[in-house]
Protein backbone atom coordinates (compact mmCIF):
# COMPACT_ATOMS: atom_id res chain seq x y z
CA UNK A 1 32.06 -17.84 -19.70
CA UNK A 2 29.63 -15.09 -21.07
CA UNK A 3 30.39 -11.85 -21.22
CA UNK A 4 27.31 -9.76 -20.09
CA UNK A 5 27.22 -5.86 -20.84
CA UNK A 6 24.40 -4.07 -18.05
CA UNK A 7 23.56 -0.82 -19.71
CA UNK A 8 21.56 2.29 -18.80
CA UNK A 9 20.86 5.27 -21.03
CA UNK A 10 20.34 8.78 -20.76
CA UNK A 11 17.61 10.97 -22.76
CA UNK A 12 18.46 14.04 -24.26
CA UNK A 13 15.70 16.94 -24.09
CA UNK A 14 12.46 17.13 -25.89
CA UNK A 15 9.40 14.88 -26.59
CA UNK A 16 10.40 13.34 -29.70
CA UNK A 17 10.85 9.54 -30.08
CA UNK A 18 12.63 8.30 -26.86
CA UNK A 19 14.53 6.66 -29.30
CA UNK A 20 15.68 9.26 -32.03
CA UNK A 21 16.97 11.00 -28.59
CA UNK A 22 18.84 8.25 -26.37
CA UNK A 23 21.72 7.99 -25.71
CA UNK A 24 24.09 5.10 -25.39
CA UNK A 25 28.08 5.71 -24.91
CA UNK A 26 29.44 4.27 -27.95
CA UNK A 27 32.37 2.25 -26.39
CA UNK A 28 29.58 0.12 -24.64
CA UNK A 29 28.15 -0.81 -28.11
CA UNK A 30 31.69 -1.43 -29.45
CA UNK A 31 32.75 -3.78 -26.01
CA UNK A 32 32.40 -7.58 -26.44
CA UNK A 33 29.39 -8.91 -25.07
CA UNK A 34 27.62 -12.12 -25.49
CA UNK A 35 24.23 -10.65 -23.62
CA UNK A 36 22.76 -6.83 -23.45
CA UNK A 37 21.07 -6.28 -20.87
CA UNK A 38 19.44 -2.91 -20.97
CA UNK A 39 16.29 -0.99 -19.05
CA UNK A 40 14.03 -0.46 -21.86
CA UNK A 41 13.05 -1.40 -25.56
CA UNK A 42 14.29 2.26 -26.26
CA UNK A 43 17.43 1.58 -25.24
CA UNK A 44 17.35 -1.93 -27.29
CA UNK A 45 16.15 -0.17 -30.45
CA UNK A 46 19.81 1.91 -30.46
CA UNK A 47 21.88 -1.15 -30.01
CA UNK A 48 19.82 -3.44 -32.85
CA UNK A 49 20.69 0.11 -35.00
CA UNK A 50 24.06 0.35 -33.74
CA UNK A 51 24.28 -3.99 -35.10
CA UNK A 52 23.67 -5.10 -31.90
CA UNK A 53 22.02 -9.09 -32.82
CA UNK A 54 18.62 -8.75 -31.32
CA UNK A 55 18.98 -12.12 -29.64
CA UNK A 56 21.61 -10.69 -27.75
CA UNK A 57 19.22 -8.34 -26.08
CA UNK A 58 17.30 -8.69 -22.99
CA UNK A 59 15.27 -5.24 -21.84
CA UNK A 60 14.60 -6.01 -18.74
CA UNK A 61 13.28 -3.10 -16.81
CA UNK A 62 14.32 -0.39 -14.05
CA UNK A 63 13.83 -1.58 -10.45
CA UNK A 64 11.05 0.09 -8.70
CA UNK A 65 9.57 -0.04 -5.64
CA UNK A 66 6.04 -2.00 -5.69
CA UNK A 67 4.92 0.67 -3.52
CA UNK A 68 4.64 2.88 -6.63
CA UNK A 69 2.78 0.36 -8.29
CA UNK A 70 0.06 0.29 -6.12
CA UNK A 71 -3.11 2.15 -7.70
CA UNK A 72 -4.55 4.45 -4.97
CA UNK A 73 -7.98 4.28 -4.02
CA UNK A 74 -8.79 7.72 -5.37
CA UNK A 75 -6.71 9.89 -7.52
CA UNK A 76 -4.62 12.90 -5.87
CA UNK A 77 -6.56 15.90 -6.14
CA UNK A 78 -5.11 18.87 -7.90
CA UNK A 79 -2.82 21.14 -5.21
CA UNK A 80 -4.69 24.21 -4.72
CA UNK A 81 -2.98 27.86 -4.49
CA UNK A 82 -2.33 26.89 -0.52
CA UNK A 83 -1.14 23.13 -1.40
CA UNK A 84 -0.84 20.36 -0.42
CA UNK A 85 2.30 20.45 -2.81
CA UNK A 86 3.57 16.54 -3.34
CA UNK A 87 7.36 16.98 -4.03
CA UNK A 88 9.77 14.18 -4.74
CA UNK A 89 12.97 14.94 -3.23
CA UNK A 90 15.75 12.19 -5.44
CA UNK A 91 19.07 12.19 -2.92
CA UNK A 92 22.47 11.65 -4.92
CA UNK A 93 25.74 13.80 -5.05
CA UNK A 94 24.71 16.51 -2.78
CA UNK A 95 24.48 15.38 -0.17
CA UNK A 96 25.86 18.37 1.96
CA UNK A 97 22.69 20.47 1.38
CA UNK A 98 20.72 18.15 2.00
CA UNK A 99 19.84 19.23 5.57
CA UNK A 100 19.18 22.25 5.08
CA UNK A 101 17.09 22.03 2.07
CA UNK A 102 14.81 18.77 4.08
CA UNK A 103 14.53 21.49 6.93
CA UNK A 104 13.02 24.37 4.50
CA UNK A 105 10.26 21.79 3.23
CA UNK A 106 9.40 19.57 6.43
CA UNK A 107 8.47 22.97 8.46
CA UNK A 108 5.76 23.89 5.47
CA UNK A 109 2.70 22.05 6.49
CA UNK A 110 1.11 22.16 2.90
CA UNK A 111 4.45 20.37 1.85
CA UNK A 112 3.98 16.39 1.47
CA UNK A 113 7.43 15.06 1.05
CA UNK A 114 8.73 11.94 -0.44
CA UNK A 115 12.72 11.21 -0.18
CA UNK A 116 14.42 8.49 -2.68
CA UNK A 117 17.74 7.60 -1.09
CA UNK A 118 18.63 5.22 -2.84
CA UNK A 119 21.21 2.20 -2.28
CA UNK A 120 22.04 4.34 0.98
CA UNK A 121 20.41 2.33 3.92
CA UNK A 122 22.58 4.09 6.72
CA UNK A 123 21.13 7.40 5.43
CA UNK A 124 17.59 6.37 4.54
CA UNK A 125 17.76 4.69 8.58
CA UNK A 126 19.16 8.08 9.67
CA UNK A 127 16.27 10.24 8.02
CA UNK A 128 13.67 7.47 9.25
CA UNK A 129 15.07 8.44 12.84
CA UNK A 130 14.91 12.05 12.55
CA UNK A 131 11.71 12.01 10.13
CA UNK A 132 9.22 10.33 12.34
CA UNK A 133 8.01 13.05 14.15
CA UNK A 134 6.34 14.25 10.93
CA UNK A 135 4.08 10.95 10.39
CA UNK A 136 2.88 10.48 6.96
CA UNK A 137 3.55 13.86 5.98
CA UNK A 138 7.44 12.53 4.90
CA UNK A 139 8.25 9.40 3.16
CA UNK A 140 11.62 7.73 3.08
CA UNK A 141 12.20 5.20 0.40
CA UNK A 142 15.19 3.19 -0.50
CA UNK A 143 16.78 1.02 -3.25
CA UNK A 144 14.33 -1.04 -4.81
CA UNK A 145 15.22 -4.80 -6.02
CA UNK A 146 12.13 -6.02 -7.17
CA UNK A 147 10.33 -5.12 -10.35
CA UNK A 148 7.26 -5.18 -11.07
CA UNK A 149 6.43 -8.48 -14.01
């Protein structure tokens, strides 16, 4: 039986090399594992420098959601000093604010809103519900499990 490690990293701050500034929780590194499977060749850099066996390591990507791989027809023009203002609105922990704070944005017409919810269908069915009135204006998305090859 193989023992397969799934890791993720975080990136510190700055714009130097992604991978002078990732990240990868050393006990991970240390754990047996026959396969790596990581997001990224960043990520896969700091394990073959950590000894990691290349062969070991598959970076296979982050899911996303072939809706943002679609090229528009036409680029999105710059928001002007009255908008439209394109914000992306990521749902995770707090969730207890989160009515409030979708309330102050959906009631601004220059505000175009997009909300990631994640793995959480009963709340991304909830906001589709209560959303709809507001047409193309807000956008609900939800957990992605196809990538893009």
């Amino acid at each position: 039986m193989k023992r397969v490690l799934i890791l993720t990293a975080s990136f510190g701050d700055g714009h130097d090399a992604a991978a002078r500034n990732l990240s990868v929780n050393a006990a991970l590194v240390q754990a047996p594992g026959d396969l790596y499977c990581v997001t990224g060749e960043a990520t896969a850099t700091v394990l073959r420098a950590r000894g990691v066996p290349g062969e070991n390591i598959r970076a296979l990507g982050f899911p996303v959601s072939p809706l943002f791989c679609a090229t528009p027809p036409t680029a999105p023009a710059e928001p002007g000093e009255d908008g439209p203002y394109r914000i992306l609105y990521l749902v995770n922990a707090g969730k207890k604010k989160l009515g409030k704070a979708l309330h102050k944005l959906r009631e601004r017409p220059e505000v175009r809103l997009t909300i990631a919810v994640g793995r959480n269908a009963h709340l991304k069915a909830k906001l589709l519900k209560k959303l709809k009135r507001y047409g193309e204006r807000v956008r609900v998305l939800g957990w992605a499990n196809q990538m893009r090859s």
